[in-house]
N, C-alpha and C. Protein backbone atom coordinates (compact mmCIF):
# COMPACT_ATOMS: atom_id res chain seq x y z
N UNK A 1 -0.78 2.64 -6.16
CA UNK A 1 -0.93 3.05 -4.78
C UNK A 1 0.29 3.85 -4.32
N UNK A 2 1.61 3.72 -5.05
CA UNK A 2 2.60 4.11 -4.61
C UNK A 2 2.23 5.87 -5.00
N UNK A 3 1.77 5.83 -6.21
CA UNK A 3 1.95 7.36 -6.87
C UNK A 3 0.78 7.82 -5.97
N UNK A 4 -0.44 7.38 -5.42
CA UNK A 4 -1.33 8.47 -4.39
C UNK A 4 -0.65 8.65 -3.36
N UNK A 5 0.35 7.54 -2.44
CA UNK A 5 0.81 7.74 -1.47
C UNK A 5 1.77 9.17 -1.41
N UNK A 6 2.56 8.99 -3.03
CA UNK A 6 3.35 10.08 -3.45
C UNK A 6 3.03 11.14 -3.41
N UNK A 7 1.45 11.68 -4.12
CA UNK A 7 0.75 12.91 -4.20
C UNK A 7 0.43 13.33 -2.84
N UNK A 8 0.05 12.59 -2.07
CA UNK A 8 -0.52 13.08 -0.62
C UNK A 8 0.80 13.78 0.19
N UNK A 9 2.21 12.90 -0.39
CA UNK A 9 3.16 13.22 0.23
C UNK A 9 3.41 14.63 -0.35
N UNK A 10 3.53 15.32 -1.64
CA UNK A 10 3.53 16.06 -2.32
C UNK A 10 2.81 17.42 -1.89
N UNK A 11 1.22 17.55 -1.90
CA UNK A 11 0.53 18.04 -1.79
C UNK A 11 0.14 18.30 0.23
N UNK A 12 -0.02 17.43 0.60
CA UNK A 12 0.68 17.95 1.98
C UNK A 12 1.46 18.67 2.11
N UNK A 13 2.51 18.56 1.37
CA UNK A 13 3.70 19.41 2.10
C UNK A 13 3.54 20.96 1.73
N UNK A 14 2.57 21.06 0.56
CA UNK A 14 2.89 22.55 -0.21
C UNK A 14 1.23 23.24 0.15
N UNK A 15 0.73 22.21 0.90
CA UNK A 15 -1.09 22.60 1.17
C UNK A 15 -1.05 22.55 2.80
N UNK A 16 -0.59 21.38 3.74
CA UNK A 16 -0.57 21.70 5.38
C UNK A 16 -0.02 21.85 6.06
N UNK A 17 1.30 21.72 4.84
CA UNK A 17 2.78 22.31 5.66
C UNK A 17 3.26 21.33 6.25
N UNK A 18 3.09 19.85 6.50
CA UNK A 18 3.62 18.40 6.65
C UNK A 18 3.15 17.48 5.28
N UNK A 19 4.33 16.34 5.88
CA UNK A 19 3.68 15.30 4.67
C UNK A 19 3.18 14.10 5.76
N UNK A 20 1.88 13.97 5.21
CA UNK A 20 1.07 13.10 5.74
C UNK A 20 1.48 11.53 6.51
N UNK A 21 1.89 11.27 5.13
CA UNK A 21 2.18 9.64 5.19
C UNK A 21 0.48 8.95 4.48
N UNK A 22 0.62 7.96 4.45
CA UNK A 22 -1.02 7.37 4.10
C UNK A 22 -0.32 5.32 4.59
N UNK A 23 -1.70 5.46 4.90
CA UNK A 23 -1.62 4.11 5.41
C UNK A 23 -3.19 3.15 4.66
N UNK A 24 -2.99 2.37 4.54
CA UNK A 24 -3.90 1.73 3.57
C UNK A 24 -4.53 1.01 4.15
N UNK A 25 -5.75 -0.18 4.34
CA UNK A 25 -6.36 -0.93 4.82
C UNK A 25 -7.79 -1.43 4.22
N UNK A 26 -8.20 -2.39 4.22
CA UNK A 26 -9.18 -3.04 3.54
C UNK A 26 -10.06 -3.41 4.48
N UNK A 27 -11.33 -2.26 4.70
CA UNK A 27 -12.52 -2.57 5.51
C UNK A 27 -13.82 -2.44 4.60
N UNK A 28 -14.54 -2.89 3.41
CA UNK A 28 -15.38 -2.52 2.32
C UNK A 28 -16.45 -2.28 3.33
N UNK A 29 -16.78 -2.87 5.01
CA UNK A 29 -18.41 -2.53 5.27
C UNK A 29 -17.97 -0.88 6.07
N UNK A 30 -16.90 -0.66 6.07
CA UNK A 30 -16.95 1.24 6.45
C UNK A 30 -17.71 1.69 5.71
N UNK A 31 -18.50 2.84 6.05
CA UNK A 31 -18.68 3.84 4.85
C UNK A 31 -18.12 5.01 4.15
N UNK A 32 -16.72 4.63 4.74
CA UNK A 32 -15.59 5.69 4.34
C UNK A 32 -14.50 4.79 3.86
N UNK A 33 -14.36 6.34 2.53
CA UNK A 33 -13.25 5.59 1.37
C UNK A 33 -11.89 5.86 1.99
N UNK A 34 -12.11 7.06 2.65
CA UNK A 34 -10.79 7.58 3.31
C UNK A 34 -10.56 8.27 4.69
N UNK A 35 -9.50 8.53 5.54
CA UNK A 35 -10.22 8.91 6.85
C UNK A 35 -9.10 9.97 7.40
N UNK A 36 -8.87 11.08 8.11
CA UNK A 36 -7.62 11.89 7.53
C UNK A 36 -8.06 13.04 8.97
N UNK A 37 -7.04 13.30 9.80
CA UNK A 37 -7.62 14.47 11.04
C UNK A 37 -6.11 15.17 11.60
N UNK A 38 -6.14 16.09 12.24
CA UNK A 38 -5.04 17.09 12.49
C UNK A 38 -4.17 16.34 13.23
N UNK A 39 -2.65 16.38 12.33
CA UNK A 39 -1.84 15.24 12.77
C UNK A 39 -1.36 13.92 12.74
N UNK A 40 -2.40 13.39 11.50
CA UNK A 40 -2.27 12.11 11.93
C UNK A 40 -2.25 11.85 10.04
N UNK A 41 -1.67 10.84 10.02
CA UNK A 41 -1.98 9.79 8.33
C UNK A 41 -3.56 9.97 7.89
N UNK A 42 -2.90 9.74 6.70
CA UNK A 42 -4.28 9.68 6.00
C UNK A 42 -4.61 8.30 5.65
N UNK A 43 -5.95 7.73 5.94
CA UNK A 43 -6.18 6.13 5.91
C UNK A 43 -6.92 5.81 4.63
N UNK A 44 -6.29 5.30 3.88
CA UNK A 44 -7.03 4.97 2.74
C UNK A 44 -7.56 3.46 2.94
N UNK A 45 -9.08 3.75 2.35
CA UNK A 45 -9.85 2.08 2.57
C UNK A 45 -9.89 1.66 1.35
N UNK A 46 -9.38 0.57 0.96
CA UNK A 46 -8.55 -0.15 -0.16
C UNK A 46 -9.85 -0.67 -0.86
N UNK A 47 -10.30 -1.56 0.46
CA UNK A 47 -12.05 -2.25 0.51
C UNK A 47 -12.93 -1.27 0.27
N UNK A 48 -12.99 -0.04 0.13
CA UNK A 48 -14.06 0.95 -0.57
C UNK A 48 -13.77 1.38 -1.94
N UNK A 49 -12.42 1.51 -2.32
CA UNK A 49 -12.46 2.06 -3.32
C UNK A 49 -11.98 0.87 -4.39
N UNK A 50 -11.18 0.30 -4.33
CA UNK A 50 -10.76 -1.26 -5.03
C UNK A 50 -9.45 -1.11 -5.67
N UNK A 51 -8.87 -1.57 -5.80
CA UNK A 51 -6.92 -1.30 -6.46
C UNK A 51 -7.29 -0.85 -8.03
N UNK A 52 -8.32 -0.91 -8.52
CA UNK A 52 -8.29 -0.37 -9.80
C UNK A 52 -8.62 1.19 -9.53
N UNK A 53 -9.04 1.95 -8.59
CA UNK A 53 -9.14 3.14 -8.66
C UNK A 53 -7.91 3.92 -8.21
N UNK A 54 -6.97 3.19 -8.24
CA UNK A 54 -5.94 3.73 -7.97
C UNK A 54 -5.06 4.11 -9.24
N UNK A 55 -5.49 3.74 -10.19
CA UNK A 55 -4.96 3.62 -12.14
C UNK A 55 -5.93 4.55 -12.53
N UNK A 56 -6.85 4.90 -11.98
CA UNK A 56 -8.27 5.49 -12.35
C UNK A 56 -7.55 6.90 -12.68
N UNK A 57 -8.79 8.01 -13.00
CA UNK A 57 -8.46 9.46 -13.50
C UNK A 57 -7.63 10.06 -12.44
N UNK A 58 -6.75 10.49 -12.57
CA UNK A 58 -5.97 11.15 -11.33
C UNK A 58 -6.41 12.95 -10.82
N UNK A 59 -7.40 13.10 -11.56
CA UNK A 59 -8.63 14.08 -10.71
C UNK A 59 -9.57 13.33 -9.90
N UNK A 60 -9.91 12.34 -9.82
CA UNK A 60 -10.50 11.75 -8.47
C UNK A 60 -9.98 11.72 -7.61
N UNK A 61 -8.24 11.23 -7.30
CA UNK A 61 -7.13 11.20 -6.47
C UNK A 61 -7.38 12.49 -5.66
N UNK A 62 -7.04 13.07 -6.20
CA UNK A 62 -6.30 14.75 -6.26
C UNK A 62 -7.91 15.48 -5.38
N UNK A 63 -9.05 15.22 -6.04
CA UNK A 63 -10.22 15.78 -5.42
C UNK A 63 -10.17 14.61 -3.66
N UNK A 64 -9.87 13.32 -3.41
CA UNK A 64 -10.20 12.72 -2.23
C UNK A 64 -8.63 13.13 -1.50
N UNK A 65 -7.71 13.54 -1.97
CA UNK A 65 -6.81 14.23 -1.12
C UNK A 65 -7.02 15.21 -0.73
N UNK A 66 -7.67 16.27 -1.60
CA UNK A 66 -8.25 17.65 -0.87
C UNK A 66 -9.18 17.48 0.62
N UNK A 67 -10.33 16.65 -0.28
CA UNK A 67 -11.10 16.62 0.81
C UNK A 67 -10.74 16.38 2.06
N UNK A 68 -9.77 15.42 2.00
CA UNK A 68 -9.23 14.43 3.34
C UNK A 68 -8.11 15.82 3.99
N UNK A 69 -7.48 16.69 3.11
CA UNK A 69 -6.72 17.30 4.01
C UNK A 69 -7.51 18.37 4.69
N UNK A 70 -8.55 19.03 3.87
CA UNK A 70 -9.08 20.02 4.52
C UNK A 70 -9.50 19.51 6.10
N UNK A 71 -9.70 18.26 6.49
CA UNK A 71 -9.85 17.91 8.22
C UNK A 71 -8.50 18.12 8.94
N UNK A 72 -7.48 18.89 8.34
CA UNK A 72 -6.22 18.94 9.03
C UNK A 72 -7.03 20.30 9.87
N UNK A 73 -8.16 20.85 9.40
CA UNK A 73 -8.51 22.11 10.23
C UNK A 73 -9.83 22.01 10.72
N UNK A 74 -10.55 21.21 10.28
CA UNK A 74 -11.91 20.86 10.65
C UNK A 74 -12.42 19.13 10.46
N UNK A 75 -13.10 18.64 11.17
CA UNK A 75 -13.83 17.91 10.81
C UNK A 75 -15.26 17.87 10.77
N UNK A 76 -15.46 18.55 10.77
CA UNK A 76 -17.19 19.07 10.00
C UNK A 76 -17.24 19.53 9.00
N UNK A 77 -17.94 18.48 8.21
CA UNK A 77 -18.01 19.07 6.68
C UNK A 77 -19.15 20.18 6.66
N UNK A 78 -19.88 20.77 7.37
CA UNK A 78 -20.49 21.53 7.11
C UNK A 78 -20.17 22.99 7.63
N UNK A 79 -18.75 22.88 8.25
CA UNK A 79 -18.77 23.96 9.09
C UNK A 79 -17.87 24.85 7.85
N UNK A 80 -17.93 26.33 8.51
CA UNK A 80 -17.04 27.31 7.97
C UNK A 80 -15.22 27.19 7.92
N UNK A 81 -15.33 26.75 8.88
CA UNK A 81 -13.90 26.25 9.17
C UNK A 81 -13.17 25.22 7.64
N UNK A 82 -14.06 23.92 7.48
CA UNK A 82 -13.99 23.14 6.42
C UNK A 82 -14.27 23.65 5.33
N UNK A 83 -15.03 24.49 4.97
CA UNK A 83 -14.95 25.28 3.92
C UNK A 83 -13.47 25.92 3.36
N UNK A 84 -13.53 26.74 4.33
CA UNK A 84 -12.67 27.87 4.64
C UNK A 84 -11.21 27.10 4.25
N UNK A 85 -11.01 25.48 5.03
CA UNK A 85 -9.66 24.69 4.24
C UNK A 85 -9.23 24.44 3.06
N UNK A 86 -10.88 24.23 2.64
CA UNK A 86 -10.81 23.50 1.13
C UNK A 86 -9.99 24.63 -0.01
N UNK A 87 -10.55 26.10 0.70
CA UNK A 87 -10.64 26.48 -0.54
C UNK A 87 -8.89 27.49 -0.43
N UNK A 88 -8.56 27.02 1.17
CA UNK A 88 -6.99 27.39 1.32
C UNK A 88 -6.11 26.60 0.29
N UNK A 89 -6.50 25.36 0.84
CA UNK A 89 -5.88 23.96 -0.36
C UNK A 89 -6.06 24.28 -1.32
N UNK A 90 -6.95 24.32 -2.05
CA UNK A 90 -7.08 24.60 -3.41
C UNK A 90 -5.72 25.68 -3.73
N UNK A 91 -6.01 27.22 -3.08
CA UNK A 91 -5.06 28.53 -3.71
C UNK A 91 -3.60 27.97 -2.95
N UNK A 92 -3.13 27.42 -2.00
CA UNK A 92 -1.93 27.04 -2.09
C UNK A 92 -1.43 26.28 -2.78
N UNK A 93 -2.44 24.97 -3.33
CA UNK A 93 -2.01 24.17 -4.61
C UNK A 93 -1.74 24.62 -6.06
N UNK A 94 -2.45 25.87 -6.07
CA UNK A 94 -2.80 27.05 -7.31
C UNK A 94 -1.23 27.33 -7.25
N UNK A 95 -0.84 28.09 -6.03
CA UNK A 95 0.13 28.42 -5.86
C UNK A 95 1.66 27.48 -6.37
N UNK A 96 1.33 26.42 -5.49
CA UNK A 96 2.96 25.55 -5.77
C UNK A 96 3.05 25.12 -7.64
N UNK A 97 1.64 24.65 -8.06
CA UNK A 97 1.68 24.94 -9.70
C UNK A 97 2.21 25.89 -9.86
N UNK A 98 2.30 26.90 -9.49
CA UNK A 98 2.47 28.27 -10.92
C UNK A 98 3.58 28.70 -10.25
N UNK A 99 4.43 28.28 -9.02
CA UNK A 99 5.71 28.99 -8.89
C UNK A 99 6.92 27.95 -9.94
């Protein structure tokens, strides 16, 4: 849990231009694994995903940090706007790799 807290801290900083923080909590009847909006921590639900997915492939990580930051500009997943984040995140992450 320490090393996602790490990546979010990481990848924030070089994808929304802050570092997040993440705050953790165990609610399994949410239907959200994670919860994340302009300004604020990113809430990871401990009770959705389980402490073993935290050892898990670290492309699952890395894909529920994207998702969660792209609401630093939208929260509609269907809108252009949320699109339009994901795929900022992505080429600035492209970016901090290859400098």
């Amino acid at each position: 849990m320490r090393r996602f807290a790490q990546l979010v801290d990481e990848i924030g900083a070089h994808t929304i231009g802050r570092r997040p923080g993440v705050d953790f909590y165990s609610e399994p009847s949410l239907p959200h694994s994670a919860c994340f909006g302009r300004g604020l921590s990113m809430g990871v639900n401990v009770g959705r995903l389980g402490y073993a997915w935290f050892d898990g492939p670290l492309v699952d990580q890395i894909d529920l940090i994207i998702h969660e930051l792209g609401h630093e500009w939208s929260t509609d997943h269907l809108s252009r706007e949320y699109y339009d984040a994901l795929t900022k995140i992505g080429a600035r992450l492209a970016m901090a790799v290859a400098a």
